[in-house]
C-alpha atoms as a PDB file:
ATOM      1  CA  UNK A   1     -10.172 -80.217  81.359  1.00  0.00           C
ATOM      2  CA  UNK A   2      -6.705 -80.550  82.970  1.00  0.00           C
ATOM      3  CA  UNK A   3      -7.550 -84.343  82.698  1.00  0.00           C
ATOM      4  CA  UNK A   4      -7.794 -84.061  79.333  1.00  0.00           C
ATOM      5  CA  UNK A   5      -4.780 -82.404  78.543  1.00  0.00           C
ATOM      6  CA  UNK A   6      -2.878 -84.929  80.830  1.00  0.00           C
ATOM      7  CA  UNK A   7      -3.148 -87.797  78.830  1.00  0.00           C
ATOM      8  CA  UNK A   8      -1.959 -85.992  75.997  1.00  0.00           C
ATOM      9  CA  UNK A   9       1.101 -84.775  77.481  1.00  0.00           C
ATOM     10  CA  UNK A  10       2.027 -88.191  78.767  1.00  0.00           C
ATOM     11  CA  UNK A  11       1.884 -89.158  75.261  1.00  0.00           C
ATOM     12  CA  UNK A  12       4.337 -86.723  74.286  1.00  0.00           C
ATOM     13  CA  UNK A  13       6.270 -87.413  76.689  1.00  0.00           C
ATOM     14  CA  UNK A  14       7.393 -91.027  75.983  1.00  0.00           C
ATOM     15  CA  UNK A  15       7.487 -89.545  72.220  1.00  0.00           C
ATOM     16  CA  UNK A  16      10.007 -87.378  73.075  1.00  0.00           C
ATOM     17  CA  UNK A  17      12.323 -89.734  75.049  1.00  0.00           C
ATOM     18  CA  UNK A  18      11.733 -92.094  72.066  1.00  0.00           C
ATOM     19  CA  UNK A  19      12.616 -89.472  69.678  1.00  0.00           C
ATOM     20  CA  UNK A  20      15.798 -88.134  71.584  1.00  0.00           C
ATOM     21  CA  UNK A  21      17.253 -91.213  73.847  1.00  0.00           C
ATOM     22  CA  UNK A  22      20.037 -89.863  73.226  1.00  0.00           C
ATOM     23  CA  UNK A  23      20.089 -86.900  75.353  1.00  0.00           C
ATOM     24  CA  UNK A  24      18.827 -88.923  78.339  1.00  0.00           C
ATOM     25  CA  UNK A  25      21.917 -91.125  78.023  1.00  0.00           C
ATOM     26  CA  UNK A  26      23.942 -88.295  78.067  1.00  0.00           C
ATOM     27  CA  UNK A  27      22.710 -86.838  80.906  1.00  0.00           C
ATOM     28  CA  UNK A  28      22.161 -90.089  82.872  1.00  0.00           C
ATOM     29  CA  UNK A  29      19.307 -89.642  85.254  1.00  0.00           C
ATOM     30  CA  UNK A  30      16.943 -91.962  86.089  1.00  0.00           C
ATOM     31  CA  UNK A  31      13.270 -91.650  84.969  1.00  0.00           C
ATOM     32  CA  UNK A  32      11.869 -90.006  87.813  1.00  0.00           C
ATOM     33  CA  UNK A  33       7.820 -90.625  87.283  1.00  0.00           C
ATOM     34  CA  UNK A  34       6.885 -88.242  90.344  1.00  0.00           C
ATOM     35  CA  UNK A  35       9.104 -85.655  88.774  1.00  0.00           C
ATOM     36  CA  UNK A  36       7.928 -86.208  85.143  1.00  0.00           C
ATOM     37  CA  UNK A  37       3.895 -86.161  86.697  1.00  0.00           C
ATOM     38  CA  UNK A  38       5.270 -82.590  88.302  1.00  0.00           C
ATOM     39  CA  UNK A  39       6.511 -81.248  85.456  1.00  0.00           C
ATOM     40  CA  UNK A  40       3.005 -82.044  83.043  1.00  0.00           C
ATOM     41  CA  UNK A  41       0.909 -80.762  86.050  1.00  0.00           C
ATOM     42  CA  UNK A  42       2.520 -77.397  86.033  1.00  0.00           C
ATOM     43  CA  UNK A  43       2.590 -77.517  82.031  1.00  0.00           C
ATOM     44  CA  UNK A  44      -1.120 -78.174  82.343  1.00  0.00           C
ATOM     45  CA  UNK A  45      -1.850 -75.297  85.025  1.00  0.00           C
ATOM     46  CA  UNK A  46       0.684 -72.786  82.758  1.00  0.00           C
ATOM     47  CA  UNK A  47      -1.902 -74.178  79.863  1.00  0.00           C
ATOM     48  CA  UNK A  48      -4.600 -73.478  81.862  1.00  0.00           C
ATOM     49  CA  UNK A  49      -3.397 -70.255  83.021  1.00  0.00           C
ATOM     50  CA  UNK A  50      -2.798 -69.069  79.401  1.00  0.00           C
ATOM     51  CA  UNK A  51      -6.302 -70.373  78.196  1.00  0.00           C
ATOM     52  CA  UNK A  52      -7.676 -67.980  80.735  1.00  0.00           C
ATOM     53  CA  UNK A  53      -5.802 -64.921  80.268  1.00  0.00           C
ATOM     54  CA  UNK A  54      -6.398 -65.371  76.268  1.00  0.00           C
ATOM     55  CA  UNK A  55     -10.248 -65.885  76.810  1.00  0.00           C
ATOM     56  CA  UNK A  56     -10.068 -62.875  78.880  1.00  0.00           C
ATOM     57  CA  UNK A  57      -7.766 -60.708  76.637  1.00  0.00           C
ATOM     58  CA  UNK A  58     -10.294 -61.587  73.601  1.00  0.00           C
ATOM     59  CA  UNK A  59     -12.775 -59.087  74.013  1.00  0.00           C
ATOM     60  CA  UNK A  60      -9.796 -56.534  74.684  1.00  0.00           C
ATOM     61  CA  UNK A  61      -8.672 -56.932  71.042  1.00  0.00           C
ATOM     62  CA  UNK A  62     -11.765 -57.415  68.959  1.00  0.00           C
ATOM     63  CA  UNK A  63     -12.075 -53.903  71.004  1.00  0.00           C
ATOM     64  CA  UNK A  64      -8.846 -53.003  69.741  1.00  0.00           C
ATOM     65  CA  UNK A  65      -9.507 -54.117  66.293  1.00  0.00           C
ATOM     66  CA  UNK A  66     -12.899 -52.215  66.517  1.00  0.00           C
ATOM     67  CA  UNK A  67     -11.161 -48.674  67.221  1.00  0.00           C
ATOM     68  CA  UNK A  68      -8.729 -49.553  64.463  1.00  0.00           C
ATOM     69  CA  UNK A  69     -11.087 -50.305  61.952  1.00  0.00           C
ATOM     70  CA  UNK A  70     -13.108 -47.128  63.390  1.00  0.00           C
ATOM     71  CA  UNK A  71      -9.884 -44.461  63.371  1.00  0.00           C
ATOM     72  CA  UNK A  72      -9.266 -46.262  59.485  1.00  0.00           C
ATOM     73  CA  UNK A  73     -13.369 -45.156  58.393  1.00  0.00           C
ATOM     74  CA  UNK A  74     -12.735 -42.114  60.015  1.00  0.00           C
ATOM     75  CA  UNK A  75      -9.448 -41.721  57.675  1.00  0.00           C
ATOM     76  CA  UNK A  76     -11.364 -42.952  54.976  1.00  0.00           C
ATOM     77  CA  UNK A  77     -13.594 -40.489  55.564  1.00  0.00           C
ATOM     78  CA  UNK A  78     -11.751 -37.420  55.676  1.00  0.00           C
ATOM     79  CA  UNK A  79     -10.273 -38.409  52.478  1.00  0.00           C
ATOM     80  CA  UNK A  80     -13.666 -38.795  50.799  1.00  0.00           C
ATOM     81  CA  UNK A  81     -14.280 -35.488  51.769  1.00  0.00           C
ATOM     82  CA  UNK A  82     -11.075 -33.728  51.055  1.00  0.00           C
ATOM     83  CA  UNK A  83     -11.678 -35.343  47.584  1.00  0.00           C
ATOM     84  CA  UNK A  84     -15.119 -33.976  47.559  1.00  0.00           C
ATOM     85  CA  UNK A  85     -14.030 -30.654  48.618  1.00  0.00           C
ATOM     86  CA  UNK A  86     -11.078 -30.647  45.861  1.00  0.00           C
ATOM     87  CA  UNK A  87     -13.399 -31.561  43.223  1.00  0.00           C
ATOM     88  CA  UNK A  88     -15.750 -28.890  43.802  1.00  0.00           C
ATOM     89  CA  UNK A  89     -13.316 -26.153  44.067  1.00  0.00           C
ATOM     90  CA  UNK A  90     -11.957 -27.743  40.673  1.00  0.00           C
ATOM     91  CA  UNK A  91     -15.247 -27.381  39.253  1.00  0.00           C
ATOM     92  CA  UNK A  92     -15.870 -23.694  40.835  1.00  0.00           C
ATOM     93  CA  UNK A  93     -12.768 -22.844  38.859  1.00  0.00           C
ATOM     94  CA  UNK A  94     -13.729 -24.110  35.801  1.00  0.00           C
ATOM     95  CA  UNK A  95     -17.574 -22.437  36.073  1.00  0.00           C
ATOM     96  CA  UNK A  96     -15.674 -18.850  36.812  1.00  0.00           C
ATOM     97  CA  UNK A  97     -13.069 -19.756  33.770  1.00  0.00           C
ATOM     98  CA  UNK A  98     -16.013 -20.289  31.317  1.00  0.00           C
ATOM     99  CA  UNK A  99     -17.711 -17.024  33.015  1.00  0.00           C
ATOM    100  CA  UNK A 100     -14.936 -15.243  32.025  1.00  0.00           C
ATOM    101  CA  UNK A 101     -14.104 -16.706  28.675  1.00  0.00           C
ATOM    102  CA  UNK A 102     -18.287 -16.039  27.849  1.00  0.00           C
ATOM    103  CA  UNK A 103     -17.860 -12.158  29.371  1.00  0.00           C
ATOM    104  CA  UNK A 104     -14.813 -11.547  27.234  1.00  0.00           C
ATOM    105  CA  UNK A 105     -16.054 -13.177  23.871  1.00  0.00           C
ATOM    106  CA  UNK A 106     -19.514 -11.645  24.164  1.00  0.00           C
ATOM    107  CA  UNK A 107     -18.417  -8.784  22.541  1.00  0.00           C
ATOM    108  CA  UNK A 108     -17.306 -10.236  19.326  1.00  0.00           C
ATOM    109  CA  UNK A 109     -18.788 -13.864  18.912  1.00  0.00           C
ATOM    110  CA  UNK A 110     -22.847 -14.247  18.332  1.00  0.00           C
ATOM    111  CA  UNK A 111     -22.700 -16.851  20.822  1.00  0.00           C
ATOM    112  CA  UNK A 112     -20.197 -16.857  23.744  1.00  0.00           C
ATOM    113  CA  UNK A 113     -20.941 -20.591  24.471  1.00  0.00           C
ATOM    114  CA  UNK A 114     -19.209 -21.168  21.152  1.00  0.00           C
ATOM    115  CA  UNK A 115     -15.671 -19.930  22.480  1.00  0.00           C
ATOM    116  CA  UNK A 116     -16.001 -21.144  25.896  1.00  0.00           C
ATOM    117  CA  UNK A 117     -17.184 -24.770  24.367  1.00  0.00           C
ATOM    118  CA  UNK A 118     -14.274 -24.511  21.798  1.00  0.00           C
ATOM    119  CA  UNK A 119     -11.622 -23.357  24.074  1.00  0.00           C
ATOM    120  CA  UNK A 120      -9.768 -25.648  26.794  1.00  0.00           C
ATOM    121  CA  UNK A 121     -10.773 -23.657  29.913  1.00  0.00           C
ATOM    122  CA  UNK A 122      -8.516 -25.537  32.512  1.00  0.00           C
ATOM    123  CA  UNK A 123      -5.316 -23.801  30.976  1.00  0.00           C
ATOM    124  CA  UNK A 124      -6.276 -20.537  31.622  1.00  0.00           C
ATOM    125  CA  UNK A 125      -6.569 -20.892  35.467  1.00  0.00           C
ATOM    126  CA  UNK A 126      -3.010 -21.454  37.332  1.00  0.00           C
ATOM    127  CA  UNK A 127      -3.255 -23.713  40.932  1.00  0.00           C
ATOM    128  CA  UNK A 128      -4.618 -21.114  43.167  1.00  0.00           C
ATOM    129  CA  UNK A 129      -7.072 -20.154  40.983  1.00  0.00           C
ATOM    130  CA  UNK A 130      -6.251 -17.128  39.091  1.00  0.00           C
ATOM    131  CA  UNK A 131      -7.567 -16.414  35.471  1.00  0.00           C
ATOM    132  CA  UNK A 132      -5.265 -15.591  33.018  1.00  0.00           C
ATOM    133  CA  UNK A 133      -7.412 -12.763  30.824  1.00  0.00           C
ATOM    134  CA  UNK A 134      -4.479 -12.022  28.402  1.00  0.00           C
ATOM    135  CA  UNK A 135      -4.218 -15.299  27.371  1.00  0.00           C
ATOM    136  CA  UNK A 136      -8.263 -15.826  26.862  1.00  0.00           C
ATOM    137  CA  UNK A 137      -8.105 -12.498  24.999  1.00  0.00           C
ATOM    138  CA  UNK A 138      -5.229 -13.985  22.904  1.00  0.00           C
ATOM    139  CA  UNK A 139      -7.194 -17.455  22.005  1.00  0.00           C
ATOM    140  CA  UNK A 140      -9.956 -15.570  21.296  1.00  0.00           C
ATOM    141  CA  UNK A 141      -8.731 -13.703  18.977  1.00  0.00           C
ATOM    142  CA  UNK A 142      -7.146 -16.378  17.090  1.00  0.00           C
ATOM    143  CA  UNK A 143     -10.427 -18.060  17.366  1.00  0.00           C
ATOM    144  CA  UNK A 144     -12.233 -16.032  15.419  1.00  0.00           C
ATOM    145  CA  UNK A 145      -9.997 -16.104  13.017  1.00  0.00           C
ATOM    146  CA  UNK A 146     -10.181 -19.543  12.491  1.00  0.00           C
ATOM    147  CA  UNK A 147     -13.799 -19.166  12.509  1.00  0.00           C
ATOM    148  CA  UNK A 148     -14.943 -15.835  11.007  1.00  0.00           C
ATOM    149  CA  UNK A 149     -18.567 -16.909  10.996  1.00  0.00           C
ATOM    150  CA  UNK A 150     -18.810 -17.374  14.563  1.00  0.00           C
ATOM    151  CA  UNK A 151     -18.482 -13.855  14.827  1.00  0.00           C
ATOM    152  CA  UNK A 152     -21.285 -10.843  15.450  1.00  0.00           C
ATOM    153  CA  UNK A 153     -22.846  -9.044  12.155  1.00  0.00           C
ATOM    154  CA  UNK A 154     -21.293  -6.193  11.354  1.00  0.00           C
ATOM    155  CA  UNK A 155     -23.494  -4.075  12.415  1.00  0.00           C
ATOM    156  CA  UNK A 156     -23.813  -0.909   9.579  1.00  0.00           C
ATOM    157  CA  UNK A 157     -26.898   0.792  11.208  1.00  0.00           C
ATOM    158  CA  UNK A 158     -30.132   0.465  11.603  1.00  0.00           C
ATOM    159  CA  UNK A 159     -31.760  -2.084   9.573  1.00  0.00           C
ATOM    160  CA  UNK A 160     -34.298  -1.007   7.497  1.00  0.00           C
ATOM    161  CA  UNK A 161     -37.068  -3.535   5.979  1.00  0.00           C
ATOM    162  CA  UNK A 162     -36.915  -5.220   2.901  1.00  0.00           C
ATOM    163  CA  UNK A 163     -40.211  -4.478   0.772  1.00  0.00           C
ATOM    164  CA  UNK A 164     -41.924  -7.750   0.362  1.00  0.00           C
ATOM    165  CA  UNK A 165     -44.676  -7.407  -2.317  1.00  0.00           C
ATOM    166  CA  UNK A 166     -46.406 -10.063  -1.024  1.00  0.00           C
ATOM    167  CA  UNK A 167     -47.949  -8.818   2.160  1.00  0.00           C
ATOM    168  CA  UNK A 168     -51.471  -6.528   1.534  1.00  0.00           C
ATOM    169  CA  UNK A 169     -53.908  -7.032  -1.167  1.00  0.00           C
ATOM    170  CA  UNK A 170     -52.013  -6.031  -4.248  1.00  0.00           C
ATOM    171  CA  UNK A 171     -49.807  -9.329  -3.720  1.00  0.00           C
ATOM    172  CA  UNK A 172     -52.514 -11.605  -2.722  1.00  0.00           C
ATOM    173  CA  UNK A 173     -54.476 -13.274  -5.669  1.00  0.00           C
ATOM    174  CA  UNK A 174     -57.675 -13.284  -4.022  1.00  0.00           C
ATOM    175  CA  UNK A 175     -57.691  -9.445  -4.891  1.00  0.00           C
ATOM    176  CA  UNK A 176     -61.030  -7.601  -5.478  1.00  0.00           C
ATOM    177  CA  UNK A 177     -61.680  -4.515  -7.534  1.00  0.00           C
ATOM    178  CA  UNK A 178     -61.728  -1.450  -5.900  1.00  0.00           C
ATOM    179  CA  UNK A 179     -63.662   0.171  -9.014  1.00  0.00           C
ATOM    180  CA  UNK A 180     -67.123   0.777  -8.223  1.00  0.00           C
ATOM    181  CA  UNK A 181     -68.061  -0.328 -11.295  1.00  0.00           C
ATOM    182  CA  UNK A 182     -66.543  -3.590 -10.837  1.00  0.00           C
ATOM    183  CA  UNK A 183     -68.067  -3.785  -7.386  1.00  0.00           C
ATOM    184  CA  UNK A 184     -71.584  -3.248  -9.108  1.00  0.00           C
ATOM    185  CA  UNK A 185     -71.270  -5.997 -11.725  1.00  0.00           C
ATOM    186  CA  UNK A 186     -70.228  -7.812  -9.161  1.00  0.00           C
ATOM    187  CA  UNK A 187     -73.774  -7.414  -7.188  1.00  0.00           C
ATOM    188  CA  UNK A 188     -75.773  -7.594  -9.901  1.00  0.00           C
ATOM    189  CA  UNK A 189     -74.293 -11.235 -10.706  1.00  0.00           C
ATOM    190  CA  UNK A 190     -75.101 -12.246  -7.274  1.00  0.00           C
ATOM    191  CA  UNK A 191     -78.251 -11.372  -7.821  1.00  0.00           C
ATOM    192  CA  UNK A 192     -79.272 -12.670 -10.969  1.00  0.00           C
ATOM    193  CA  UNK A 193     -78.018 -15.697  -9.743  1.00  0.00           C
ATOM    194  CA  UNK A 194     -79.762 -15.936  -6.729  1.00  0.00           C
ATOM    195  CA  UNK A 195     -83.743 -15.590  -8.086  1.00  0.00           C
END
């Protein structure tokens, strides 16, 4: 290989005499060809030399790279999970906000879902996770009094049933007499019929 590269840098080198002359005629030496062969052979063993330490430092930094690229997943991991972890305390604080809304409107509204599906539950819980009850109280409150029908019966007593005239045989059509006259008419037609 250090044949290779020889020829190369003999090239260059009339190239560069060609391309600056003028600092060899300031300088004034002679072209010294054992000197100039000196000079490419140590270029070409410092080449060499260099080609060998990079082939051997490769493997060192794709190693390198690989521990980088492992320490960034790791990072990358322990954000995914610290967002993970954040969202479910998020959502643990909205469950025990709604909880509380439902506990504290099931004593007026017919259906606590209503308020806690009406209401914007994330207010009412500050950044450590305390719930604010006067202020659910407060909402609630005004809730029902935007809507009165979402509210509980009033409740006046016991409830007593309505009459409905059409349950038991004196509201069904299909009625039969109860007179035992009736009933034996009714035989005797049955009869006569029959033979």
């Amino acid at each position: 290989m250090p044949e290779e590269t020889q020829p190369e840098q003999v090239e260059q080198q009339p190239e560069e005499t060609a391309t600056a002359p003028e600092a060899e005629v300031t300088e004034e030496e002679p072209f010294d060809r054992e000197r100039a062969e000196a000079k490419i052979k140590k270029a070409n063993s410092e080449a060499e030399n260099l080609r060998r330490r990079l082939k051997e430092l490769q493997p060192l930094a794709a190693k390198a790279k690989e521990l980088e690229d492992a320490k960034k997943s790791e990072q990358e991991r322990l954000t995914e999970q610290l967002t993970a972890a954040e969202e479910r305390a998020a959502k643990a604080v909205r469950n025990a906000v709604a909880s509380k809304v439902e506990a504290l409107a099931s004593s007026d509204f017919a259906d606590p879902e209503d308020a806690a599906g009406a209401l914007d539950l994330a207010t009412y819980a500050d950044d450590d996770g305390v719930i604010d009850t006067d202020a659910i109280k407060a909402d609630l409150a005004a809730l029902l009094k935007r809507k009165p029908h979402w509210g509980k019966p009033v409740d006046n007593g016991p409830r007593r049933p309505a009459p409905d005239r059409t349950q038991g045989s004196s509201g069904n059509g299909n009625r039969t007499s109860s007179d035992p006259g009736d009933i034996f008419a009714g035989l005797m037609q049955q009869a006569l019929k029959g033979h």
